[in-house]
Protein backbone atom coordinates (compact mmCIF):
# COMPACT_ATOMS: atom_id res chain seq x y z
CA UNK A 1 87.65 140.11 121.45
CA UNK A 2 89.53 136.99 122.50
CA UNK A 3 92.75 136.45 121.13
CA UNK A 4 91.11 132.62 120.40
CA UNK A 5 89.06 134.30 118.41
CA UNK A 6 90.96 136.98 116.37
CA UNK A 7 91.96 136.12 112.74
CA UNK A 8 95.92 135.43 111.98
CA UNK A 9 96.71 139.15 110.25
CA UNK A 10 94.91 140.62 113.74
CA UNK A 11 97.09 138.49 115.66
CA UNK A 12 100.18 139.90 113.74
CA UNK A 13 99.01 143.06 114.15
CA UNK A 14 98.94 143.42 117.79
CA UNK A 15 101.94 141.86 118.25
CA UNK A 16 103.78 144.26 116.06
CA UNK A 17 102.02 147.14 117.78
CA UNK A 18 103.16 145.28 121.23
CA UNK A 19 106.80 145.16 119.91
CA UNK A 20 106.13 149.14 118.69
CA UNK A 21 105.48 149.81 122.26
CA UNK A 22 108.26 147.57 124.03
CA UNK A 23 110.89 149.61 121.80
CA UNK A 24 109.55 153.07 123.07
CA UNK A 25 109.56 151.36 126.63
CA UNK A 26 113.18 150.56 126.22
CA UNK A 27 113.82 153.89 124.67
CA UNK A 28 111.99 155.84 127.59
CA UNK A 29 113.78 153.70 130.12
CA UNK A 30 117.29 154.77 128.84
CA UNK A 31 116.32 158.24 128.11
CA UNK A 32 114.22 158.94 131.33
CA UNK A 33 115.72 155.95 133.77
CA UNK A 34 116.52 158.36 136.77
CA UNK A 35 116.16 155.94 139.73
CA UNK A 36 116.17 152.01 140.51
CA UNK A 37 112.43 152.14 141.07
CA UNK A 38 111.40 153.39 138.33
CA UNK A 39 113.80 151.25 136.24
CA UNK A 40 112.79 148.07 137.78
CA UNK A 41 108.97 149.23 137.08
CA UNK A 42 110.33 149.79 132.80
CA UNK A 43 112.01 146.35 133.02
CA UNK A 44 108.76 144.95 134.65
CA UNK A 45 106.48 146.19 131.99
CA UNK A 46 109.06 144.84 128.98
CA UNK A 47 109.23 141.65 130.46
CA UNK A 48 105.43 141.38 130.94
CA UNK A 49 105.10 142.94 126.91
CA UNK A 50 107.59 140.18 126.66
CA UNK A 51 105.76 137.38 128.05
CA UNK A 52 102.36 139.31 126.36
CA UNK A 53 104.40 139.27 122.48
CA UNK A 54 105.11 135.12 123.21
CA UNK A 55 102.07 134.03 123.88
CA UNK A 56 100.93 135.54 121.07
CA UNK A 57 103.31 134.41 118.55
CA UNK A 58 102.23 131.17 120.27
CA UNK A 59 98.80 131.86 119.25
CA UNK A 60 99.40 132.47 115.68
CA UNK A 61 101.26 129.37 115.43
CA UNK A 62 98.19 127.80 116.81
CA UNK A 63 96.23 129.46 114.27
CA UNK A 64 97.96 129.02 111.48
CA UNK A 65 98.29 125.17 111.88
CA UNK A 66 94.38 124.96 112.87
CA UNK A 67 93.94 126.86 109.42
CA UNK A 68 96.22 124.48 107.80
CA UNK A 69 94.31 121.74 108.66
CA UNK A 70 91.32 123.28 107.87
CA UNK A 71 92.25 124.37 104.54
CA UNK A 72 93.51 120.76 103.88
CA UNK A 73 90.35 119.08 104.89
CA UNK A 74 88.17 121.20 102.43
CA UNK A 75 90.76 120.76 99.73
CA UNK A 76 90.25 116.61 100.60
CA UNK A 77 86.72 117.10 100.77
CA UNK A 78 86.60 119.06 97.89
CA UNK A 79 88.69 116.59 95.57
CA UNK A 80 86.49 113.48 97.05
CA UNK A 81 83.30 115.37 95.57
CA UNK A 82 84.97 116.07 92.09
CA UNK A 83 86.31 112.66 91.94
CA UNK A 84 82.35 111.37 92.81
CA UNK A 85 80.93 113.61 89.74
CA UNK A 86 83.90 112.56 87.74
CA UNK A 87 83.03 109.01 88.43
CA UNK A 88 79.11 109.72 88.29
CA UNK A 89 79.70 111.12 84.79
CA UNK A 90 81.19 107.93 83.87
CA UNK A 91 79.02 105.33 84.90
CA UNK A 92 76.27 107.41 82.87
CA UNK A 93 78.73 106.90 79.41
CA UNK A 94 79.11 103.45 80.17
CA UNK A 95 75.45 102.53 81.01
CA UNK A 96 74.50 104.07 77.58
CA UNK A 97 77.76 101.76 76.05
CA UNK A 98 76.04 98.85 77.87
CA UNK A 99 72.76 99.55 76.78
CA UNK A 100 73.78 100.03 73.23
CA UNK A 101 75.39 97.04 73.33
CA UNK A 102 72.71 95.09 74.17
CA UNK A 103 70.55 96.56 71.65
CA UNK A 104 73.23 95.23 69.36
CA UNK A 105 73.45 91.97 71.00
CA UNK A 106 70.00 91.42 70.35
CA UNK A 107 69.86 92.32 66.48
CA UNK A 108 72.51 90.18 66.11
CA UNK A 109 70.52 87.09 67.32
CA UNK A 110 67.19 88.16 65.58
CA UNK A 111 69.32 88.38 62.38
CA UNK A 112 71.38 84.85 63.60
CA UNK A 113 68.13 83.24 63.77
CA UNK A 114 66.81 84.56 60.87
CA UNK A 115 69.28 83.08 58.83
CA UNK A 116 69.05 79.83 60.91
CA UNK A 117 65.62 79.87 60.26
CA UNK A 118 65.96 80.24 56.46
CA UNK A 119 68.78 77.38 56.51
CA UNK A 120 66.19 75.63 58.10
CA UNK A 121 64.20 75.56 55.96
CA UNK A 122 66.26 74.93 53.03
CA UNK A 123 67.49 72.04 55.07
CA UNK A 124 63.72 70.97 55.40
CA UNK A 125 63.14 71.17 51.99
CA UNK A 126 66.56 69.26 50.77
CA UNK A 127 65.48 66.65 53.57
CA UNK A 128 61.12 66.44 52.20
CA UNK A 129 62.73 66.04 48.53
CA UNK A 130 64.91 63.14 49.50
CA UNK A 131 62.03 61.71 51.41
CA UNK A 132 59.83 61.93 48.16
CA UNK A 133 62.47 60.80 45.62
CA UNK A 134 63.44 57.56 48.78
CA UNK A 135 59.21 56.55 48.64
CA UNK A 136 59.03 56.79 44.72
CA UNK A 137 62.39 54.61 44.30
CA UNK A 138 61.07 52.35 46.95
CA UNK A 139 57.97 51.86 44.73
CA UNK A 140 60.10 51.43 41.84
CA UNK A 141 61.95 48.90 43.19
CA UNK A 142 59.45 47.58 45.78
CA UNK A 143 57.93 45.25 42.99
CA UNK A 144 61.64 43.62 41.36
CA UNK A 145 63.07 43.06 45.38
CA UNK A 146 59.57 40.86 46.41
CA UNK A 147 59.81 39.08 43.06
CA UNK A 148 63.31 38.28 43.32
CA UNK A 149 62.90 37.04 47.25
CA UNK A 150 60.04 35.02 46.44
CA UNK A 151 61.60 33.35 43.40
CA UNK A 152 64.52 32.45 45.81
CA UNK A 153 62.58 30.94 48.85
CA UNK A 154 59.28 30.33 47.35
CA UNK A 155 58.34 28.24 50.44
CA UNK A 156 59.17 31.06 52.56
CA UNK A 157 56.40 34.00 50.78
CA UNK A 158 54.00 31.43 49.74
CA UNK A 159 51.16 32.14 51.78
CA UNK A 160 52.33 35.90 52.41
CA UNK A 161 51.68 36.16 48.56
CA UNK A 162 48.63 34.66 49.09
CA UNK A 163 49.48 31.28 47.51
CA UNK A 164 49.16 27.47 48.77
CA UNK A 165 51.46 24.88 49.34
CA UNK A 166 50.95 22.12 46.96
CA UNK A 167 52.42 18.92 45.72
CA UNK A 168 52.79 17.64 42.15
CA UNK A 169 52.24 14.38 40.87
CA UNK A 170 55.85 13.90 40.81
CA UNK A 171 56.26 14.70 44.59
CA UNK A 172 57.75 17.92 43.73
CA UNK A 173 56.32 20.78 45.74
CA UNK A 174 54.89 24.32 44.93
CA UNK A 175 53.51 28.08 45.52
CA UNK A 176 49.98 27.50 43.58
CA UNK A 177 47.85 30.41 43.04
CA UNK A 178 44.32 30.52 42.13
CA UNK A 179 43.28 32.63 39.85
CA UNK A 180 39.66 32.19 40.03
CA UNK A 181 39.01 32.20 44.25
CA UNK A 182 37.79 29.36 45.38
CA UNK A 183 34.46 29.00 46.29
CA UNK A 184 32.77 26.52 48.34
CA UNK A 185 29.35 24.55 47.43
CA UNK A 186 27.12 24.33 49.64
């Protein structure tokens, strides 16, 4: 297995058996250390263990931030997709608000014009009965307002009234009236 591929606890775990074995290196070379050649071979193998326990640790560190950055994309991703349900949740509540609103919205103008209507038609009544009573008191009066013109400009609503012109014996003119129509002999 690659060390790419190993998790970070198998990572730790070779290097701490790689620092297990560099101490009984070091401990062999000081117990057993009989010639140069042999020492040089020891202090070749701890500095290669060395070199082996570094890149390692340079590895985990690797790892570790890969993992971090990992871990705090899915916790991103993971808040973005609560926050969309969250927010789906809500625009369900408020499209039911909305459409109880205009439910309301449209009671309240059926009942608005319901009452319109009915003051309409009061209105239309009050305004029939005045029309009535105005065409009866117009009759009433109708009679007393053409008498009272045609006494003061008798020249004026002669003929209208269905009168002639004539002239007295004195000179004096006036609104004649036949009350037996004339008729014409043959």
């Amino acid at each position: 297995m690659s060390a790419a591929a190993k998790s970070p606890a198998e990572l730790i775990a070779d290097l701490t058996d790689q620092v297990r074995l560099l101490r009984q290196d070091v401990s062999n070379l000081t117990a057993t250390a009989t010639t140069k050649a042999e020492a040089a071979r020891l202090m070749a193998s701890v500095q290669k263990i060395t070199i082996d326990a570094l890149e390692q640790n340079r590895q985990i560190g690797s790892t570790a931030a890969e993992m971090s950055r990992r871990m705090h994309r899915d916790s991103l991703t993971a808040a973005q997709e609560a926050a969309g349900q969250a927010v789906r949740g809500l625009e369900d509540k408020i499209s039911a608000a909305a459409n109880h609103m205009r439910l309301e919205a449209v009671k309240g103008r059926q009942q608005a014009l319901y009452s319109f209507g009915g003051g309409l038609a009061v209105f239309g009544g009050i305004a029939a009965l005045g029309a009535i009573l105005g065409i009866v008191a117009f009759m009433l009066i109708q009679g007393r307002a053409d008498a009272n013109a045609f006494g003061k400009y008798p020249g004026v609503y002669c003929r209208s009234a269905g009168g002639e012109l004539a002239t007295g014996t004195s000179g004096r003119r006036f609104c004649a009236f036949w009350v037996d129509p004339y008729v014409p002999a043959d």
